[in-house]
C-alpha atoms as a PDB file:
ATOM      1  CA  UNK A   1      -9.350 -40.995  27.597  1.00  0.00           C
ATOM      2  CA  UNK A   2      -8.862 -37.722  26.025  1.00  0.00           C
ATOM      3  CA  UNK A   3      -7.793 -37.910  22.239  1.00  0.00           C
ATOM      4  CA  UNK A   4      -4.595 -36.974  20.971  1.00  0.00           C
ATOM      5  CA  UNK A   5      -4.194 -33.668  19.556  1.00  0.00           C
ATOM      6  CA  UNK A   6      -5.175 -33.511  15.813  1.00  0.00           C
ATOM      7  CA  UNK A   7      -1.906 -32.341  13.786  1.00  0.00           C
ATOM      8  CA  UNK A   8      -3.217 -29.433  11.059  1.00  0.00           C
ATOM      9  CA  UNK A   9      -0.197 -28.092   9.435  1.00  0.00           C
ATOM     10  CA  UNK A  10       3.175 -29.481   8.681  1.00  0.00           C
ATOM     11  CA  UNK A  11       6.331 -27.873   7.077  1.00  0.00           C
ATOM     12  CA  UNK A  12      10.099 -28.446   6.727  1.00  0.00           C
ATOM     13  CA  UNK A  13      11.853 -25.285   6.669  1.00  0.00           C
ATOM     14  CA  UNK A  14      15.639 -25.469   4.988  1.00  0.00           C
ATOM     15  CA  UNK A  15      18.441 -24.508   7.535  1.00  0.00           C
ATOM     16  CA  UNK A  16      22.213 -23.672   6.529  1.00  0.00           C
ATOM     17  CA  UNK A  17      23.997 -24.435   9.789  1.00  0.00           C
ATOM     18  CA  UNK A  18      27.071 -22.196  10.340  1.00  0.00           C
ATOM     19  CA  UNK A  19      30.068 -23.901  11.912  1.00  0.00           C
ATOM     20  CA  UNK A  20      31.797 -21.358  13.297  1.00  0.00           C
ATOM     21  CA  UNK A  21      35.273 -22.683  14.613  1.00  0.00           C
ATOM     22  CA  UNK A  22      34.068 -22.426  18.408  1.00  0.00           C
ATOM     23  CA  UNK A  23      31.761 -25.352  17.753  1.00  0.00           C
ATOM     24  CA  UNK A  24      34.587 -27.791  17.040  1.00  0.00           C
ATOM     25  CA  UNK A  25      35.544 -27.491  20.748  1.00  0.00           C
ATOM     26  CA  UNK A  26      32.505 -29.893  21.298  1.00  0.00           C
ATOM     27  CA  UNK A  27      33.656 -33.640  20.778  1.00  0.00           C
ATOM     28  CA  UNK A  28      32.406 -37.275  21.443  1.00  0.00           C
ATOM     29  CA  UNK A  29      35.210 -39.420  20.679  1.00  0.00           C
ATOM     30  CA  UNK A  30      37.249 -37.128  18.737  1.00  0.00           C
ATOM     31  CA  UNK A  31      34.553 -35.950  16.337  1.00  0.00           C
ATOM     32  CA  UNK A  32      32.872 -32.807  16.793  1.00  0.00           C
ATOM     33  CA  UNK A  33      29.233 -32.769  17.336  1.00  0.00           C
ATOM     34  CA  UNK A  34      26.383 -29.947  17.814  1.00  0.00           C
ATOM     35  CA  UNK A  35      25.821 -29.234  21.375  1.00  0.00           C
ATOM     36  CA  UNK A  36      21.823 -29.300  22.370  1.00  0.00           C
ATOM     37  CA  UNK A  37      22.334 -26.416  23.359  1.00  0.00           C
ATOM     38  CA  UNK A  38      22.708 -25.597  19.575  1.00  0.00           C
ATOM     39  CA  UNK A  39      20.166 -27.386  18.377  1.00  0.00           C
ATOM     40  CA  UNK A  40      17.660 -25.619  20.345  1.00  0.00           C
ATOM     41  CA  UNK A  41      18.710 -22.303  19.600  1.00  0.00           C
ATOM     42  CA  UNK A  42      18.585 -22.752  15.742  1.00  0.00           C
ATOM     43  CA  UNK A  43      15.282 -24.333  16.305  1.00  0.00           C
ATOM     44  CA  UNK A  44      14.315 -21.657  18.187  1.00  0.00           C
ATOM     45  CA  UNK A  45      15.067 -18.840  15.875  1.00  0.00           C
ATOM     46  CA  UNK A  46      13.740 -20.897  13.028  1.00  0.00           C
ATOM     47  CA  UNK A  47      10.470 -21.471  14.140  1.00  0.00           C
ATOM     48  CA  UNK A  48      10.081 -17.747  15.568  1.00  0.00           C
ATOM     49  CA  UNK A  49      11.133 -16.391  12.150  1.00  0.00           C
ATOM     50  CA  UNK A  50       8.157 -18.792  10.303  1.00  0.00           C
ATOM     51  CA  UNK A  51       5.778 -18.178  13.700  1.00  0.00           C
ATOM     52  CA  UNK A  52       6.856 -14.857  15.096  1.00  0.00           C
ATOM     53  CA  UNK A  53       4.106 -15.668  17.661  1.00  0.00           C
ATOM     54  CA  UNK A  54       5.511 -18.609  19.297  1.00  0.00           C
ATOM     55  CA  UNK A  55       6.861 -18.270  23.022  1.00  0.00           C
ATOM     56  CA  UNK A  56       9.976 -20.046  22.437  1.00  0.00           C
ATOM     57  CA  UNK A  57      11.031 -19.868  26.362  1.00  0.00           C
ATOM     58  CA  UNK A  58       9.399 -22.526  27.806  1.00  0.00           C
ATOM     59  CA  UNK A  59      10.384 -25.955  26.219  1.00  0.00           C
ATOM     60  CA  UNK A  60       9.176 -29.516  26.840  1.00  0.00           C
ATOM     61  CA  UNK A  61       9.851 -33.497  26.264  1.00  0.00           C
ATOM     62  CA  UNK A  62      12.918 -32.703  24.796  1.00  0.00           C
ATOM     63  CA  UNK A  63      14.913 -35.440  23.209  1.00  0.00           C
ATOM     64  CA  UNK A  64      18.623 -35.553  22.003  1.00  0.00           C
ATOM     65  CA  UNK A  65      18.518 -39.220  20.367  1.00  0.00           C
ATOM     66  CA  UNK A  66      21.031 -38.949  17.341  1.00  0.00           C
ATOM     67  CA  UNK A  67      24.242 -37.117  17.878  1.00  0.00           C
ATOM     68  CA  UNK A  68      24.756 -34.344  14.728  1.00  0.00           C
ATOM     69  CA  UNK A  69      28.328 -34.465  13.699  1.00  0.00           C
ATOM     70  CA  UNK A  70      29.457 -31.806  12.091  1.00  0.00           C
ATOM     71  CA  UNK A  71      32.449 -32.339  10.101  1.00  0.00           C
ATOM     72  CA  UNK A  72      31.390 -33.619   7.488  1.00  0.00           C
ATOM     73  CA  UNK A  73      33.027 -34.668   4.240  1.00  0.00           C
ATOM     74  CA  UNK A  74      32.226 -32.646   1.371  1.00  0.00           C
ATOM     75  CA  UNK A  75      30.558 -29.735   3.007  1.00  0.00           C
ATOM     76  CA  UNK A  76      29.707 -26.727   1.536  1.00  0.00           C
ATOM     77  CA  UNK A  77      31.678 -23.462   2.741  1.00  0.00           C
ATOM     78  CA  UNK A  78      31.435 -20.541   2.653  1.00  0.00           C
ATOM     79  CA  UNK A  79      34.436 -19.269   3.660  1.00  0.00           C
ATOM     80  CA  UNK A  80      37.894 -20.948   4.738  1.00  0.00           C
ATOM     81  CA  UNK A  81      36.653 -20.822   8.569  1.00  0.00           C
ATOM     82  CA  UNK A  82      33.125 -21.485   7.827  1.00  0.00           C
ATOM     83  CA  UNK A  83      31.163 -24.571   6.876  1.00  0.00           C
ATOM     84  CA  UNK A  84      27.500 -24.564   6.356  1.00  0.00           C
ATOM     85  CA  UNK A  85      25.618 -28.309   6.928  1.00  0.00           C
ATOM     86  CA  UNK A  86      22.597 -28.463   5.531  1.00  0.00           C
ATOM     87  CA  UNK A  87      19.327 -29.532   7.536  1.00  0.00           C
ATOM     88  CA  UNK A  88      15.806 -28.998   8.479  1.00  0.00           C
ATOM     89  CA  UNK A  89      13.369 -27.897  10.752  1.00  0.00           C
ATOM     90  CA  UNK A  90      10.271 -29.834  10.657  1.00  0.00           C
ATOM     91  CA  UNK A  91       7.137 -28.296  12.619  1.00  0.00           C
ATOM     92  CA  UNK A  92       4.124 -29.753  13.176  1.00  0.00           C
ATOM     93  CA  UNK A  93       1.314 -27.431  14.824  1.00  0.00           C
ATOM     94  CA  UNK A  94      -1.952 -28.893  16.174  1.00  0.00           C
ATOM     95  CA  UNK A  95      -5.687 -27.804  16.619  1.00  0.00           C
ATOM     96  CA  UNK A  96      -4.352 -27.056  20.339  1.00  0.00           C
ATOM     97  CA  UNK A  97      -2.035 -24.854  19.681  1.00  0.00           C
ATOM     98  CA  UNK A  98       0.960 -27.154  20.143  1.00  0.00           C
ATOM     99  CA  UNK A  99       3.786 -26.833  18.445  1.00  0.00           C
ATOM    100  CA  UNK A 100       7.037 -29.606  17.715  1.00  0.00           C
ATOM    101  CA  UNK A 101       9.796 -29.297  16.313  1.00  0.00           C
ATOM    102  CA  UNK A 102      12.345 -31.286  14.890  1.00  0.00           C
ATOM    103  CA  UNK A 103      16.196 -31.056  13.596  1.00  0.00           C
ATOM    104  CA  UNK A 104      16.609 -33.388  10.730  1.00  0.00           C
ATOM    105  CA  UNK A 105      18.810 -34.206   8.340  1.00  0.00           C
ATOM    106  CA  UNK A 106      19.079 -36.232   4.964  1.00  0.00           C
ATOM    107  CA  UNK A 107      21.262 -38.500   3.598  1.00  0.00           C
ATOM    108  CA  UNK A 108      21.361 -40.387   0.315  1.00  0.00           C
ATOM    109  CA  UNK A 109      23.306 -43.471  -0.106  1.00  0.00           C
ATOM    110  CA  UNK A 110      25.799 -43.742  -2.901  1.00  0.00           C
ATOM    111  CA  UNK A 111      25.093 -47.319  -3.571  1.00  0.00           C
ATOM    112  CA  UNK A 112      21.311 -47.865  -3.050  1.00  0.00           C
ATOM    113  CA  UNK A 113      19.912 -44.057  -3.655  1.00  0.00           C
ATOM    114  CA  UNK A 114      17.774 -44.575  -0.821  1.00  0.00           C
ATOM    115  CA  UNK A 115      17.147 -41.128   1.096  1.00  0.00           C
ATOM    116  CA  UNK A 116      17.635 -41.599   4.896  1.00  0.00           C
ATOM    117  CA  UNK A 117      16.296 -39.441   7.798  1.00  0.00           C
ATOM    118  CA  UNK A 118      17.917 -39.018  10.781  1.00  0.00           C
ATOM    119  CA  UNK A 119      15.993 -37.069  13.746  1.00  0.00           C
ATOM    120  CA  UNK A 120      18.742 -35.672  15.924  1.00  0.00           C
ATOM    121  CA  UNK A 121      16.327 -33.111  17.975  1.00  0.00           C
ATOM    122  CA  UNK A 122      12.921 -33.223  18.853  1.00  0.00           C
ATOM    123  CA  UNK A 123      10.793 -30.784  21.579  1.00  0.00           C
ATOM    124  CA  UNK A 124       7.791 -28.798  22.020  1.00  0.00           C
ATOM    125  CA  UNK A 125       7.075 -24.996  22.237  1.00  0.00           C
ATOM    126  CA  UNK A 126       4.956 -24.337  25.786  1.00  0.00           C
ATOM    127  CA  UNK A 127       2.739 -21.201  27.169  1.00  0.00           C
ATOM    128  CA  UNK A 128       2.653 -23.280  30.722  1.00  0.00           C
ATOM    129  CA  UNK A 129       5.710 -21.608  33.027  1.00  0.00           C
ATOM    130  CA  UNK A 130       5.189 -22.847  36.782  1.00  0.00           C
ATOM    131  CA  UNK A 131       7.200 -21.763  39.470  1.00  0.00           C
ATOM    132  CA  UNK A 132      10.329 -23.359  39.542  1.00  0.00           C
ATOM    133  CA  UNK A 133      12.191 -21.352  42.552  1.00  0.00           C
ATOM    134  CA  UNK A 134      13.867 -22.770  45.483  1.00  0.00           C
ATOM    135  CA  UNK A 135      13.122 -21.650  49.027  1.00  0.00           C
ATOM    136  CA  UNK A 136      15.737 -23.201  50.461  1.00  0.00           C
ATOM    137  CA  UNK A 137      18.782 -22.024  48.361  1.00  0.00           C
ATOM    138  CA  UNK A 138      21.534 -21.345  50.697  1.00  0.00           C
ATOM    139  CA  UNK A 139      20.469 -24.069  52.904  1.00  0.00           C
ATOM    140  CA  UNK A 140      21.368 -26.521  49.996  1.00  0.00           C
ATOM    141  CA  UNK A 141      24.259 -24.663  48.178  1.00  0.00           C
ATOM    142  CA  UNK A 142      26.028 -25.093  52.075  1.00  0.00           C
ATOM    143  CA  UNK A 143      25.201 -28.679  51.782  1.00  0.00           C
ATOM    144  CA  UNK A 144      26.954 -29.072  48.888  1.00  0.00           C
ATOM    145  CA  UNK A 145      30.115 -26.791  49.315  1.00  0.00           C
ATOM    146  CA  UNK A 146      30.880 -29.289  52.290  1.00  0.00           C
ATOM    147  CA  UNK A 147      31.258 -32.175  49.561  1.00  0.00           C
ATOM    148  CA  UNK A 148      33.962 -32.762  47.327  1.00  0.00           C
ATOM    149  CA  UNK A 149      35.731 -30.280  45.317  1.00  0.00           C
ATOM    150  CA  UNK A 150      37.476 -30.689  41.140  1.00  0.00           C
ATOM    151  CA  UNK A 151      38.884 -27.995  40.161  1.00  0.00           C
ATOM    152  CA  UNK A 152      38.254 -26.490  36.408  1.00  0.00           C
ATOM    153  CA  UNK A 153      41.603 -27.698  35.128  1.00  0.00           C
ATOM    154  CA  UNK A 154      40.706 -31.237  36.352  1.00  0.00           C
ATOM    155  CA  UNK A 155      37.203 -31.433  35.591  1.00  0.00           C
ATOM    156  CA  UNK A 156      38.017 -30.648  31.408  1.00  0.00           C
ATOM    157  CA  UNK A 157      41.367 -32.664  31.418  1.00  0.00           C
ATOM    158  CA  UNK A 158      39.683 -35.602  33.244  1.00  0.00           C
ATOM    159  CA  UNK A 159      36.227 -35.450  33.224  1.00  0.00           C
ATOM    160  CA  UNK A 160      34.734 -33.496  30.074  1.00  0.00           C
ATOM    161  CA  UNK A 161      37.771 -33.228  27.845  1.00  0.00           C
ATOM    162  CA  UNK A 162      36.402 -30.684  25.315  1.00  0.00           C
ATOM    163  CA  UNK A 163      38.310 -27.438  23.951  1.00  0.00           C
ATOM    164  CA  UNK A 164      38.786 -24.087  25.382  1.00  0.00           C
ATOM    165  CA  UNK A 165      35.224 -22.583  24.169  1.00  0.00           C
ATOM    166  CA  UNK A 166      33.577 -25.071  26.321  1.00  0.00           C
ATOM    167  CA  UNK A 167      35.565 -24.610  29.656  1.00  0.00           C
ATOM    168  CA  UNK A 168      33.489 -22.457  31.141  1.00  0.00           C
ATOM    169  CA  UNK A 169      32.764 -23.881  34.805  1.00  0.00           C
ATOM    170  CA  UNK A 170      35.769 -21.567  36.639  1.00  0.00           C
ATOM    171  CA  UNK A 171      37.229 -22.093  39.522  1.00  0.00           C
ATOM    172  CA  UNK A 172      35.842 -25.303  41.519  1.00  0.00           C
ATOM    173  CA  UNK A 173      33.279 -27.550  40.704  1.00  0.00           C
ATOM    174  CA  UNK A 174      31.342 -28.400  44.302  1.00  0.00           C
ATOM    175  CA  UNK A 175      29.813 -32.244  43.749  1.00  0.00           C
ATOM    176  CA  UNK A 176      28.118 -34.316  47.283  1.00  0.00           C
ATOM    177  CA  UNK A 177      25.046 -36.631  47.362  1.00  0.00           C
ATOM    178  CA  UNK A 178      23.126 -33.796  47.380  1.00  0.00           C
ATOM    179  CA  UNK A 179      23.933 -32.255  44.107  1.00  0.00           C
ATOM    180  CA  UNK A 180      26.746 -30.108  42.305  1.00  0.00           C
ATOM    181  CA  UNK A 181      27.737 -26.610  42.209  1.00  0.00           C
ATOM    182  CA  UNK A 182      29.694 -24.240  40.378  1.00  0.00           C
ATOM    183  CA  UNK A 183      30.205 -20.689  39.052  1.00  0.00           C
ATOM    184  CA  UNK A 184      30.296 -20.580  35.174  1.00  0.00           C
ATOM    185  CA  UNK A 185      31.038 -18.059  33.220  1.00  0.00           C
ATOM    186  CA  UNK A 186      29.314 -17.206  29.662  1.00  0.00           C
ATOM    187  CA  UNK A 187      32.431 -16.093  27.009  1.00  0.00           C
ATOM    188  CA  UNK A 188      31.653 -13.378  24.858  1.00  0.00           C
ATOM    189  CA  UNK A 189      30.732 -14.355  21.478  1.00  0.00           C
ATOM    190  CA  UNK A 190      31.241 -12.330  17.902  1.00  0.00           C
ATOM    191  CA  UNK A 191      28.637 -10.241  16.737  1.00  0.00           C
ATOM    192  CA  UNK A 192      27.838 -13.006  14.392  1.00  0.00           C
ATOM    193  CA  UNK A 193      26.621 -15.026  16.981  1.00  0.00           C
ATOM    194  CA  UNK A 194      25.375 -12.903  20.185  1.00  0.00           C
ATOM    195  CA  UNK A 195      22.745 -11.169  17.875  1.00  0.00           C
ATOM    196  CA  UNK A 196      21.480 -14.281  17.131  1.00  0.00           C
ATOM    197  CA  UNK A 197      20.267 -16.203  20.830  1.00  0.00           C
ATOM    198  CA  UNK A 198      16.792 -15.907  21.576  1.00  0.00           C
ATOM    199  CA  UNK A 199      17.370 -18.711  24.124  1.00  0.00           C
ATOM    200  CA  UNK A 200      20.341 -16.637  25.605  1.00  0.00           C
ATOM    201  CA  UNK A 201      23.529 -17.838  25.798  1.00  0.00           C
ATOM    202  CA  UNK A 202      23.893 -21.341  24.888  1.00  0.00           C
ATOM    203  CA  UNK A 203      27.441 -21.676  27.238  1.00  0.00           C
ATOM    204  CA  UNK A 204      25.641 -21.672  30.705  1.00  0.00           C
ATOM    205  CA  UNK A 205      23.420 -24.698  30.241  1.00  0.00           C
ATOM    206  CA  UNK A 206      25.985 -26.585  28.502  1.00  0.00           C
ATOM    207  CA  UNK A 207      28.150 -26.211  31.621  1.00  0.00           C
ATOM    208  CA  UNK A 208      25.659 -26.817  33.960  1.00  0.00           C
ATOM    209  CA  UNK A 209      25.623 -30.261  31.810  1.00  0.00           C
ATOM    210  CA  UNK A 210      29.628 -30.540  32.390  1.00  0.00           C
ATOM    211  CA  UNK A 211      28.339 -30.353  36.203  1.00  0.00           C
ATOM    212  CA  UNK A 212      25.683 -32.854  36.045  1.00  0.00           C
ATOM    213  CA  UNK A 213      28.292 -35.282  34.463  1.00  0.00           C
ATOM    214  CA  UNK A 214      30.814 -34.969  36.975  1.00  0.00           C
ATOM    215  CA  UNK A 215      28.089 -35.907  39.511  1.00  0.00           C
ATOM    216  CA  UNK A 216      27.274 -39.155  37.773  1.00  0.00           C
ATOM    217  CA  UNK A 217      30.762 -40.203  37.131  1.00  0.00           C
ATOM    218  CA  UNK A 218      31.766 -39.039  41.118  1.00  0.00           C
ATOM    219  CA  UNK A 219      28.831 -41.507  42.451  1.00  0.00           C
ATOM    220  CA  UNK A 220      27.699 -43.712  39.918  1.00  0.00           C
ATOM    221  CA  UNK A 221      31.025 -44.072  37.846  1.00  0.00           C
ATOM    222  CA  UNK A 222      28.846 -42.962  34.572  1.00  0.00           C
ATOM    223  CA  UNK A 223      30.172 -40.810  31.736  1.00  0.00           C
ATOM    224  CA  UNK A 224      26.400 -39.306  31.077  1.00  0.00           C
ATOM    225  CA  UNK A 225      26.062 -37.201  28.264  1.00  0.00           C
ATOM    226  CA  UNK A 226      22.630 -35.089  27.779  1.00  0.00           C
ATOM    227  CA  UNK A 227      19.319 -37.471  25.792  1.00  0.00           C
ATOM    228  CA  UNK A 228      16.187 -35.045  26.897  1.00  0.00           C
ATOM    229  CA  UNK A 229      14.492 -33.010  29.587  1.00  0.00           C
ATOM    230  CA  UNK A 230      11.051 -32.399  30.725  1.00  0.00           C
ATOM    231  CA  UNK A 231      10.809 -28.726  30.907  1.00  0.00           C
ATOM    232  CA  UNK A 232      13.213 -25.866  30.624  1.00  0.00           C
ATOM    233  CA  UNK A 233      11.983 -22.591  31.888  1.00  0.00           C
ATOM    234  CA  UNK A 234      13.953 -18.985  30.586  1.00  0.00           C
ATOM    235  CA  UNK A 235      12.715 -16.429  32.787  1.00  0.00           C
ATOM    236  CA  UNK A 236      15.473 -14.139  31.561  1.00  0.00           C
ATOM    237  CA  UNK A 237      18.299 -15.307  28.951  1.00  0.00           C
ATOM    238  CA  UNK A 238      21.470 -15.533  29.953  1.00  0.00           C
ATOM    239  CA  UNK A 239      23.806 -13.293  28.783  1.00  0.00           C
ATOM    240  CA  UNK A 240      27.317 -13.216  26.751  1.00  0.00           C
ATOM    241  CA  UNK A 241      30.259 -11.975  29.241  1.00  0.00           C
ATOM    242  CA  UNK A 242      28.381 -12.578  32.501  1.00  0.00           C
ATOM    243  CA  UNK A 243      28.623 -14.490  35.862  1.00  0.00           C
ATOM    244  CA  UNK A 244      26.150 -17.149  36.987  1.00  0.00           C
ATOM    245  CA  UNK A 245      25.976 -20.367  38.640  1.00  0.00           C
ATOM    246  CA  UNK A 246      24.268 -23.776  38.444  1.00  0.00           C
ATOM    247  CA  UNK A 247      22.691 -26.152  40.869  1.00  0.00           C
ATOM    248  CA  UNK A 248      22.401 -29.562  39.845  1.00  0.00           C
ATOM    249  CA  UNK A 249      20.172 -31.460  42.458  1.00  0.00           C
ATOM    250  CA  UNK A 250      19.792 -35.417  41.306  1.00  0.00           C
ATOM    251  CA  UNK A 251      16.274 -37.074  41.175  1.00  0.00           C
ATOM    252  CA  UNK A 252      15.969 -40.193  40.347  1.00  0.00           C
ATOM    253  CA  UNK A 253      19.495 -42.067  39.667  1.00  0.00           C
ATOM    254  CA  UNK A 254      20.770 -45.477  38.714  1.00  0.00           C
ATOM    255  CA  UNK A 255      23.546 -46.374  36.565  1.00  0.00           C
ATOM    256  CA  UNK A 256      21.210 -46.809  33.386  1.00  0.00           C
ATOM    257  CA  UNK A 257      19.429 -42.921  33.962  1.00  0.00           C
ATOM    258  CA  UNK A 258      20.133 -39.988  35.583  1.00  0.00           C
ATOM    259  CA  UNK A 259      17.611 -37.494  36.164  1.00  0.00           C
ATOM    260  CA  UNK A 260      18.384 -34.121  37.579  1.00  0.00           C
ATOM    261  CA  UNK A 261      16.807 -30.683  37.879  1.00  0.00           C
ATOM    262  CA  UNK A 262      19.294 -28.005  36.612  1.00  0.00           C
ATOM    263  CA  UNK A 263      18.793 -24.285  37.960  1.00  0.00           C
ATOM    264  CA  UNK A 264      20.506 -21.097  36.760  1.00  0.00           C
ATOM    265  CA  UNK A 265      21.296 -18.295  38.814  1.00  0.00           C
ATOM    266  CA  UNK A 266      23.131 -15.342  38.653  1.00  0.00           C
ATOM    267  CA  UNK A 267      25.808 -14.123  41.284  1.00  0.00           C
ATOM    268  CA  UNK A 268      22.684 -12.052  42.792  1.00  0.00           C
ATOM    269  CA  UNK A 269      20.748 -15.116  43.292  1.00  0.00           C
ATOM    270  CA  UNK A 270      18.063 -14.074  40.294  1.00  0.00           C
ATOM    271  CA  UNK A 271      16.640 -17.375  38.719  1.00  0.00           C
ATOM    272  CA  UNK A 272      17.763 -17.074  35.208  1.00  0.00           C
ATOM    273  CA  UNK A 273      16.330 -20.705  34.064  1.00  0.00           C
ATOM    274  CA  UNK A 274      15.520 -24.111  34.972  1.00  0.00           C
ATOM    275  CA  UNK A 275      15.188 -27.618  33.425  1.00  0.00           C
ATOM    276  CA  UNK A 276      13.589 -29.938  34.890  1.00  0.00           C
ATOM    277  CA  UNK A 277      14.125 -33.890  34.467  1.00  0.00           C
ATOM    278  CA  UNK A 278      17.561 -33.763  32.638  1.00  0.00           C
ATOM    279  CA  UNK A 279      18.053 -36.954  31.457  1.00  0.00           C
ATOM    280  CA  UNK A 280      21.965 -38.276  31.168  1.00  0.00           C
ATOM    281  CA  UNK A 281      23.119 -41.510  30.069  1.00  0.00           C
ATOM    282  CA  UNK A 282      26.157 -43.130  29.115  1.00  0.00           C
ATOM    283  CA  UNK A 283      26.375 -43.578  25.014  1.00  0.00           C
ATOM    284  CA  UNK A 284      29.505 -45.080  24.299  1.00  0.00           C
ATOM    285  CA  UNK A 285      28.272 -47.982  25.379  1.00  0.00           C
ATOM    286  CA  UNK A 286      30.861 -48.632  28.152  1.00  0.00           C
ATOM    287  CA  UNK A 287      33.710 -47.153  26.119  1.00  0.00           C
ATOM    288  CA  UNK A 288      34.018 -43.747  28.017  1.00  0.00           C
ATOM    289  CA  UNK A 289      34.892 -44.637  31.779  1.00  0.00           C
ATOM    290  CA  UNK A 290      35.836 -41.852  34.762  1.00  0.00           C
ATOM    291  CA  UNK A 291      39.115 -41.737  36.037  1.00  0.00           C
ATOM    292  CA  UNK A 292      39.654 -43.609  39.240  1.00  0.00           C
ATOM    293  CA  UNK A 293      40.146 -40.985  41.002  1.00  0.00           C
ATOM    294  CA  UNK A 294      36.791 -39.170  40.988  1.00  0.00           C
ATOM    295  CA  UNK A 295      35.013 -42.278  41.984  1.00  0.00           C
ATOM    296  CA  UNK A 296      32.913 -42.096  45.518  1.00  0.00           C
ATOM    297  CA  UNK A 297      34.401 -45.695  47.087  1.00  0.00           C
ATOM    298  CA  UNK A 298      31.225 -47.876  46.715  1.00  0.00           C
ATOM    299  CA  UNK A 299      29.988 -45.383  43.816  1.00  0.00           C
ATOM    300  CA  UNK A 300      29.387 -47.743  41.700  1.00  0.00           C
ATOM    301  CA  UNK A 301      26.757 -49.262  43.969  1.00  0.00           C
ATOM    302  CA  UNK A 302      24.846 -46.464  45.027  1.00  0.00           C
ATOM    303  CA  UNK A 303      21.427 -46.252  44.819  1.00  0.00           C
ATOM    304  CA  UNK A 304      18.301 -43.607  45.341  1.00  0.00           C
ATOM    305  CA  UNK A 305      17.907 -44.004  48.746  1.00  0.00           C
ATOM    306  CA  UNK A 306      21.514 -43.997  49.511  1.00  0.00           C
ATOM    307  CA  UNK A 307      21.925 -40.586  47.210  1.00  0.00           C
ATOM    308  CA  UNK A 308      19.385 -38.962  49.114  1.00  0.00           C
ATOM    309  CA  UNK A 309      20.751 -39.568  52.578  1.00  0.00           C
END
């Protein structure tokens, strides 16, 4: 068995987080958290500032285990509208090549002193980009446009209740066993911000999530929020102010994990990006359930083989 790879340098780098008033928009149970989305992007343009080297475009084993919440108390600002949270970056680099990364953050308790660490994102920096195209695009997209249709308005006052900057799926949302569809569109952002996305735009991925979790809670009555990926692929970043759309097409699915592959296209059928092996989970532990409405008849029930039929 091949060893693991030896780790030869370690360093946390300091990160002031801006919380710029879109990011509220982004709750889990009333409390507004970082998107993963986020997290990778301020990852990503920490570690290419330290490593100016590093392809940052392909991305693996991600994991999303700790939500960060980002209000709060006692925050430094640094202006009325602006709070800064502070955190880290920790990146490990081995004899290979390889390179992690981590968002952390640290804590000290007012009644024992003891420092804690909480890991809220981990993934690794890749040079391996496969092929990730679909031959058979319009064949499926068909498929799934026969299937059942939730409108925008629905889907965010039902199904993802977050605010305005994270409404981005317009028009219908297409959902069958097959997978989901749907035309999203990426908001223009301040020039604070769209200087500042070496990933692209963070908005079209995070919708193509909203997607995915409409699918689970449609056949599998889940309320699955992102926890990791294999693989995400950026052939070309997304951009503010422009048109694509996502295909979510499930893998493996049962009501404790869902796996899907997410592509992103634009309207011109270019492959923008793809992650491979989303995994979606429910982590309210029951709390969050879909309205009854949205629920396949027999949903809850369904398994793999049935998905795939």
């Amino acid at each position: 068995m091949e060893s693991l790879p030896k780790i030869i340098n370690k360093i946390r780098l300091p990160l002031d987080i801006k919380i710029y008033p879109y990011l509220l928009d982004h709750r889990f149970e009333g409390k507004a958290v970082l998107p993963a989305v986020e997290a990778m992007q301020i990852l990503a343009v920490s570690t290419q500032h330290h490593l100016p080297e590093t392809d940052i475009r392909c991305i693996e084993n991600a994991k999303f285990d700790k939500f960060f919440f980002i209000e709060p108390e006692n925050s430094p600002t640094t202006n009325p509208n602006t709070k800064i949270v502070k955190a880290f970056n920790e990146i490990k680099m081995n004899e290979k090549g390889g390179i992690t990364v981590k968002l952390i953050t640290k804590t000290k308790s007012k009644k024992t002193g003891i420092t804690r660490v909480k890991e809220h994102a981990v993934m690794q920096f890749s040079r391996e980009k496969p092929d990730t195209r679909l031959s058979n695009l319009d064949t499926v997209c068909e498929k799934i446009k026969k299937g059942f249709h939730i409108s925008s308005d629905k889907l965010y006052s039902d199904l993802v209740p977050f605010g305005p900057a994270y409404c981005n799926i317009k028009d219908s949302l297409f959902v069958s066993k097959q997978g989901a569809l749907a035309e999203i569109l990426a908001p223009k952002q301040s020039a604070a911000t769209r200087f500042n996305i070496p990933l692209g735009s963070s908005f079209p991925l995070d919708a193509a999530f909203h997607a995915a979790c409409a699918w689970g809670q449609r056949y599998l009555a889940v309320v699955g929020f992102p926890v990791g990926f294999a693989k995400r692929i950026i052939l070309q970043p997304t951009r503010p102010g422009e048109r694509y759309f996502c295909l979510i097409l499930p893998v493996n699915v049962d009501m404790n994990l869902l796996v899907f592959d997410i592509l992103l296209y634009d309207l011109n059928n270019d492959l923008f990006e793809s992650v491979s092996g989303v995994q979606m989970r429910d982590v309210s532990a029951g709390r969050m359930k879909p309205p009854q409405w949205v629920i396949k008849e027999g949903g809850k029930r369904s398994q793999n083989a049935e998905i795939r039929k």
